[in-house]
C-alpha atoms as a PDB file:
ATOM      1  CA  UNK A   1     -25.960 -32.491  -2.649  1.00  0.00           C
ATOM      2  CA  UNK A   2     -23.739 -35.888  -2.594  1.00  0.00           C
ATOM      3  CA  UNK A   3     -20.719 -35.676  -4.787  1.00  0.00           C
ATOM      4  CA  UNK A   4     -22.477 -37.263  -7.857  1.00  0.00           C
ATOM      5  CA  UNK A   5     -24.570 -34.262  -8.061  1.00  0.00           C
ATOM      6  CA  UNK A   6     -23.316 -31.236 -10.515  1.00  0.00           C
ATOM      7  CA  UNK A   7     -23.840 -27.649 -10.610  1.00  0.00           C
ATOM      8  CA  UNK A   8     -22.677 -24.727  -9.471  1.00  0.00           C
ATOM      9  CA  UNK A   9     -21.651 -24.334  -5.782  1.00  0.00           C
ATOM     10  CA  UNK A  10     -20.736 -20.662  -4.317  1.00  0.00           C
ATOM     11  CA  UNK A  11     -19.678 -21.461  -0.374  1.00  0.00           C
ATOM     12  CA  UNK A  12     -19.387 -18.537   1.886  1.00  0.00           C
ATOM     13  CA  UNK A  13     -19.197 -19.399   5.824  1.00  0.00           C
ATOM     14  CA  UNK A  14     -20.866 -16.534   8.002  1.00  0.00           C
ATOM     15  CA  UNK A  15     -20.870 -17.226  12.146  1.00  0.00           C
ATOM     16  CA  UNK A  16     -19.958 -20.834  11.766  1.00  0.00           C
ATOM     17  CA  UNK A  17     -22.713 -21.826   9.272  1.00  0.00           C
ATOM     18  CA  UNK A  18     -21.689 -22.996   5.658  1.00  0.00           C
ATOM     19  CA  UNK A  19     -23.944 -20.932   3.165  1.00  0.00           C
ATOM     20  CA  UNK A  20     -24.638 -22.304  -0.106  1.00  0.00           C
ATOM     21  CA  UNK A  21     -26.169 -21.074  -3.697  1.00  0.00           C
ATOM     22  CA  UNK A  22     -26.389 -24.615  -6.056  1.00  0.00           C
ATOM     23  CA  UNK A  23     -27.496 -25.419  -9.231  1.00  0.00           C
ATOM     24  CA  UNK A  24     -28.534 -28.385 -10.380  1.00  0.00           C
ATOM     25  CA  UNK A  25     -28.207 -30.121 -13.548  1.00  0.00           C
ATOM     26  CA  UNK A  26     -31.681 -30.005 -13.942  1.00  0.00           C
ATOM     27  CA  UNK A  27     -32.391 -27.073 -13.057  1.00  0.00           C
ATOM     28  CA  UNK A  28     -33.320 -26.761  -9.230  1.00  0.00           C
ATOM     29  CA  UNK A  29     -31.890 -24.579  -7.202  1.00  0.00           C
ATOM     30  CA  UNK A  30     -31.126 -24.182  -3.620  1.00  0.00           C
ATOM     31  CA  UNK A  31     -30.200 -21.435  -1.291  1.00  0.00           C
ATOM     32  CA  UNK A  32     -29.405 -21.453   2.487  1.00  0.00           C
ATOM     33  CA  UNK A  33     -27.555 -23.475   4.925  1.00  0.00           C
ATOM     34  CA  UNK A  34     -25.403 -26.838   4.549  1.00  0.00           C
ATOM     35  CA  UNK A  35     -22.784 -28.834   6.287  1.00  0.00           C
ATOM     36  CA  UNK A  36     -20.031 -31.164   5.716  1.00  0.00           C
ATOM     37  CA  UNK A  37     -21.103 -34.980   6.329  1.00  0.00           C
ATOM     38  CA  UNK A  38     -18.181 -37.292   7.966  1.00  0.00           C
ATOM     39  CA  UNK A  39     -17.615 -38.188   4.149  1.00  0.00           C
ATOM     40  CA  UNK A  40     -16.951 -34.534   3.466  1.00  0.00           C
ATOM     41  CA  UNK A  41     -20.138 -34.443   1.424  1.00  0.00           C
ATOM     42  CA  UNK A  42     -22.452 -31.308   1.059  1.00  0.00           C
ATOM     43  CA  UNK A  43     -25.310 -32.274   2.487  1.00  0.00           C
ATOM     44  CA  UNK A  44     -28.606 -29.462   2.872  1.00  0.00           C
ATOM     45  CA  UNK A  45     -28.744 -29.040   6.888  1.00  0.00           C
ATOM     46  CA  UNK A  46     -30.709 -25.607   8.456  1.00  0.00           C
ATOM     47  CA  UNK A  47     -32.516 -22.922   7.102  1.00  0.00           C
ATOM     48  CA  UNK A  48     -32.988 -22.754   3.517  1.00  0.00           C
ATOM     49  CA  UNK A  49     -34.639 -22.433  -0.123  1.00  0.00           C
ATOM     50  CA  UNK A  50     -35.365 -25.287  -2.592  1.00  0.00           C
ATOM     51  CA  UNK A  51     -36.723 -24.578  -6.270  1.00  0.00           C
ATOM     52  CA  UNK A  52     -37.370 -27.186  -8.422  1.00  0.00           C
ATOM     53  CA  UNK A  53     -37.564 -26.378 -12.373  1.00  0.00           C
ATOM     54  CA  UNK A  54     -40.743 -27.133 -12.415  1.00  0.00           C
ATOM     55  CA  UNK A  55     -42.093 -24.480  -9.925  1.00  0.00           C
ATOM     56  CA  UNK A  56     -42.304 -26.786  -6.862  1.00  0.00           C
ATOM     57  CA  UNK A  57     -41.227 -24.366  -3.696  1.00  0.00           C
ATOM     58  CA  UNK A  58     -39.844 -25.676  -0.429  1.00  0.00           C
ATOM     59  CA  UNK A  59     -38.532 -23.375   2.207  1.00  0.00           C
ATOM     60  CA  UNK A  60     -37.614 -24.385   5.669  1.00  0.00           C
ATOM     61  CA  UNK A  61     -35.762 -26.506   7.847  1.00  0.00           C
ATOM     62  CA  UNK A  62     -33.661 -29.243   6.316  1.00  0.00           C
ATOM     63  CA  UNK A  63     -31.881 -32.237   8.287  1.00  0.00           C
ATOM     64  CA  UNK A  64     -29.515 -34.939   6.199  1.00  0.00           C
ATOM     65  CA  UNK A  65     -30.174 -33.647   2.923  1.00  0.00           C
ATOM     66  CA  UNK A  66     -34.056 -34.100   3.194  1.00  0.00           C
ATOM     67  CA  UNK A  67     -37.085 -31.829   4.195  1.00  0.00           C
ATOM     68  CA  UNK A  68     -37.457 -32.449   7.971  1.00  0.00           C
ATOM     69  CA  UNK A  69     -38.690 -30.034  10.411  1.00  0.00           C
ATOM     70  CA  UNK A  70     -41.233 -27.168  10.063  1.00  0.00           C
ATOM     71  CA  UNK A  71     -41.435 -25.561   6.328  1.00  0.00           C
ATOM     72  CA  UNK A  72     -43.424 -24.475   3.448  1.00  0.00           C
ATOM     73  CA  UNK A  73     -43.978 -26.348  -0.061  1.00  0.00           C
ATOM     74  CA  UNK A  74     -45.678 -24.565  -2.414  1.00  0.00           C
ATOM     75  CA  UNK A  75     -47.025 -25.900  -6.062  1.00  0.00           C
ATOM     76  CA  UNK A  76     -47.611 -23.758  -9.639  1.00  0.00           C
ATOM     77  CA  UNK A  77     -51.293 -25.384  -9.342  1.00  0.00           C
ATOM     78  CA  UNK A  78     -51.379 -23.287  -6.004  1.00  0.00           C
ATOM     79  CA  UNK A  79     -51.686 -26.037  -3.620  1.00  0.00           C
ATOM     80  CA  UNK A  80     -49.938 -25.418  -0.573  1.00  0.00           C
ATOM     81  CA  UNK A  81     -48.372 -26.964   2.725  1.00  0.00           C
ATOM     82  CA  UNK A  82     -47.567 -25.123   5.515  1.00  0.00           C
ATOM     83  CA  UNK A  83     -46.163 -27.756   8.750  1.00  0.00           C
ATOM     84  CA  UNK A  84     -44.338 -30.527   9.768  1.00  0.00           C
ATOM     85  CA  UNK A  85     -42.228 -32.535   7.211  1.00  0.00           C
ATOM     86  CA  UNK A  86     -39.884 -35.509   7.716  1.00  0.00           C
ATOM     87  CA  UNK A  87     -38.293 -37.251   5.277  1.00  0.00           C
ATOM     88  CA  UNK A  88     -39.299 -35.044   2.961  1.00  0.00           C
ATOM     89  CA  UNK A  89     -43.307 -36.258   3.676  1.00  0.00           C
ATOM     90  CA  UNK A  90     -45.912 -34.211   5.437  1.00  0.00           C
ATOM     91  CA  UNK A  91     -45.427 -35.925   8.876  1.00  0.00           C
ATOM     92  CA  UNK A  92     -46.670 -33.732  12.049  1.00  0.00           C
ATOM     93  CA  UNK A  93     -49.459 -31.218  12.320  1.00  0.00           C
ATOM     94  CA  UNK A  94     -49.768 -28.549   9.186  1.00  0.00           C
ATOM     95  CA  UNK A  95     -52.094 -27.328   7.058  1.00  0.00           C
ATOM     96  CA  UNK A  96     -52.882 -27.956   2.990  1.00  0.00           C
ATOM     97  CA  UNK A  97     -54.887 -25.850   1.405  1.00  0.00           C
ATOM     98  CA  UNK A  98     -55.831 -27.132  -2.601  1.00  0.00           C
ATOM     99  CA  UNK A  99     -55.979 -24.557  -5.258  1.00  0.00           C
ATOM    100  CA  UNK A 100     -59.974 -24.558  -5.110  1.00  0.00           C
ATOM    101  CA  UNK A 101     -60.016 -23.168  -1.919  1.00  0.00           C
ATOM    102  CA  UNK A 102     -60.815 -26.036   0.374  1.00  0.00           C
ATOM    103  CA  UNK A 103     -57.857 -26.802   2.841  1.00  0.00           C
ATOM    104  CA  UNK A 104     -57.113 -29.493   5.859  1.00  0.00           C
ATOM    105  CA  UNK A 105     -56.133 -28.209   9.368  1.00  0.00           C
ATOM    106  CA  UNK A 106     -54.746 -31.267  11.412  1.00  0.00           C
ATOM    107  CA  UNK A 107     -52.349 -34.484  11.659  1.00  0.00           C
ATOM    108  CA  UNK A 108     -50.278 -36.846   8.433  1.00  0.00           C
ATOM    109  CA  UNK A 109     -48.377 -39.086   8.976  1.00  0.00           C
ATOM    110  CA  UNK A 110     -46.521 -39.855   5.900  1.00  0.00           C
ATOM    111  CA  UNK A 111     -47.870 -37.564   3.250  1.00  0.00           C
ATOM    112  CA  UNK A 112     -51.438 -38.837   4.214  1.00  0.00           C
ATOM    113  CA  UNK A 113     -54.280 -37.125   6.385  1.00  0.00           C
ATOM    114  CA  UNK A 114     -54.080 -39.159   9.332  1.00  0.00           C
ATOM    115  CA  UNK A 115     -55.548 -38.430  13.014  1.00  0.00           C
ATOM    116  CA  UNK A 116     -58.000 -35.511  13.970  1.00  0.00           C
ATOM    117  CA  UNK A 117     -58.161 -32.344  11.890  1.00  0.00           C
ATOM    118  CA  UNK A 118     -60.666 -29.798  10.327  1.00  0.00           C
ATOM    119  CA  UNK A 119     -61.894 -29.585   6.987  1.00  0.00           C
ATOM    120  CA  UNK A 120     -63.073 -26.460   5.055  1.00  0.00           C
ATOM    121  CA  UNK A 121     -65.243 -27.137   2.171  1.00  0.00           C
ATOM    122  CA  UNK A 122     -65.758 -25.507  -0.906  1.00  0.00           C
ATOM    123  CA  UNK A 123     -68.379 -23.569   0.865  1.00  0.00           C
ATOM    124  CA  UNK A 124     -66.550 -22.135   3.764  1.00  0.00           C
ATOM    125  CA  UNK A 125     -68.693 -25.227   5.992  1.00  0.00           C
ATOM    126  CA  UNK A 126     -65.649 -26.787   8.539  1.00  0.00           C
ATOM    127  CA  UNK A 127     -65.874 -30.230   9.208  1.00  0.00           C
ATOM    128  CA  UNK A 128     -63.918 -31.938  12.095  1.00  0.00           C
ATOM    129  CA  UNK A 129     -63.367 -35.724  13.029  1.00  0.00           C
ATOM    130  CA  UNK A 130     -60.882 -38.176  12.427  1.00  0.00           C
ATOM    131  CA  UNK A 131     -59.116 -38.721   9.063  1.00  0.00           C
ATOM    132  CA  UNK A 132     -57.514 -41.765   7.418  1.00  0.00           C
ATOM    133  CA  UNK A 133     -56.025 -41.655   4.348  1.00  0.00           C
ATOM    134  CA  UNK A 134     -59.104 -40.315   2.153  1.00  0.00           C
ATOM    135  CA  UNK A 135     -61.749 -41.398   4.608  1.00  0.00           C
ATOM    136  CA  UNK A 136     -62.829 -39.435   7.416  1.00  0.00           C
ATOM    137  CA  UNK A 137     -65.831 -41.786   9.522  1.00  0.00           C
ATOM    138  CA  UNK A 138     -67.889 -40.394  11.547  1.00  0.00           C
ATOM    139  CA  UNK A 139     -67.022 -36.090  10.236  1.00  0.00           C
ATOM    140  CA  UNK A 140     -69.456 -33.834  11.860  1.00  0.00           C
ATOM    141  CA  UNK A 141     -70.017 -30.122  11.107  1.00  0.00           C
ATOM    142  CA  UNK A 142     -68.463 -27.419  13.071  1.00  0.00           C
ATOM    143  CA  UNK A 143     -71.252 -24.745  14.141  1.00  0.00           C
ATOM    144  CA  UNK A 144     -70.157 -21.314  14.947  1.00  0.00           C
ATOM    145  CA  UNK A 145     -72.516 -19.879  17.102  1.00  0.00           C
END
């Protein structure tokens, strides 16, 4: 929330932690916690909510005005992330699960599926290998015996 950014910004400080409700021109909101950079700047740091205007959800842990840390981003298609994030990019272990029901348990690096992780299909069959970008060599299915 640099200073070239407008909107609407209600401060309240509680137990040493700046708490902030924005607006943004375009129409995104955010709500939780902020600090004060060395250049006095607003910048999104802790806990806290991000709505963009077009439905796009984050809430979680933010670090230098980006998503970094564990959190949540949810999408109006009903797509969602649940894990690690840095830079504002899936980065860590999480899971996504896409809107027709399938989902990814396992690493990204860098918004990508990258590393060993499980894959539930369309069926409810899991699949588990490695995963690179949008192959996965070498999947094999996961019996439950």
């Amino acid at each position: 929330m640099s200073e070239k950014k407008k909107g609407k910004v209600t401060e309240s400080k509680e137990e040493g932690s700046l708490q902030v409700s924005y607006i943004f021109p375009n129409g995104d909101r955010y709500e939780g916690e902020c600090c004060r950079s060395t250049e006095a700047v607003v910048v999104r740091s802790g806990m806290g909510k991000h709505t963009s205007a077009s439905g796009v959800t984050y809430t979680g842990e933010w670090h230098d005005d980006k998503m970094n840390g564990r959190g949540t981003l949810e999408h109006p298609s009903g797509a969602l992330y649940e894990g690690d994030f840095k830079d504002n990019m899936y980065h860590g272990t999480g899971t996504y699960s896409f809107p027709d029901g399938t989902k990814y348990c396992g690493s990204f690096s860098k918004n990508r599926l990258e590393g060993d992780g499980e894959f539930t299909d369309s069926q409810g069959l899991v699949w588990i290998g490695g995963f690179h970008n949008k192959a996965a060599p070498g999947l094999k299915l996961k019996l439950n015996m």
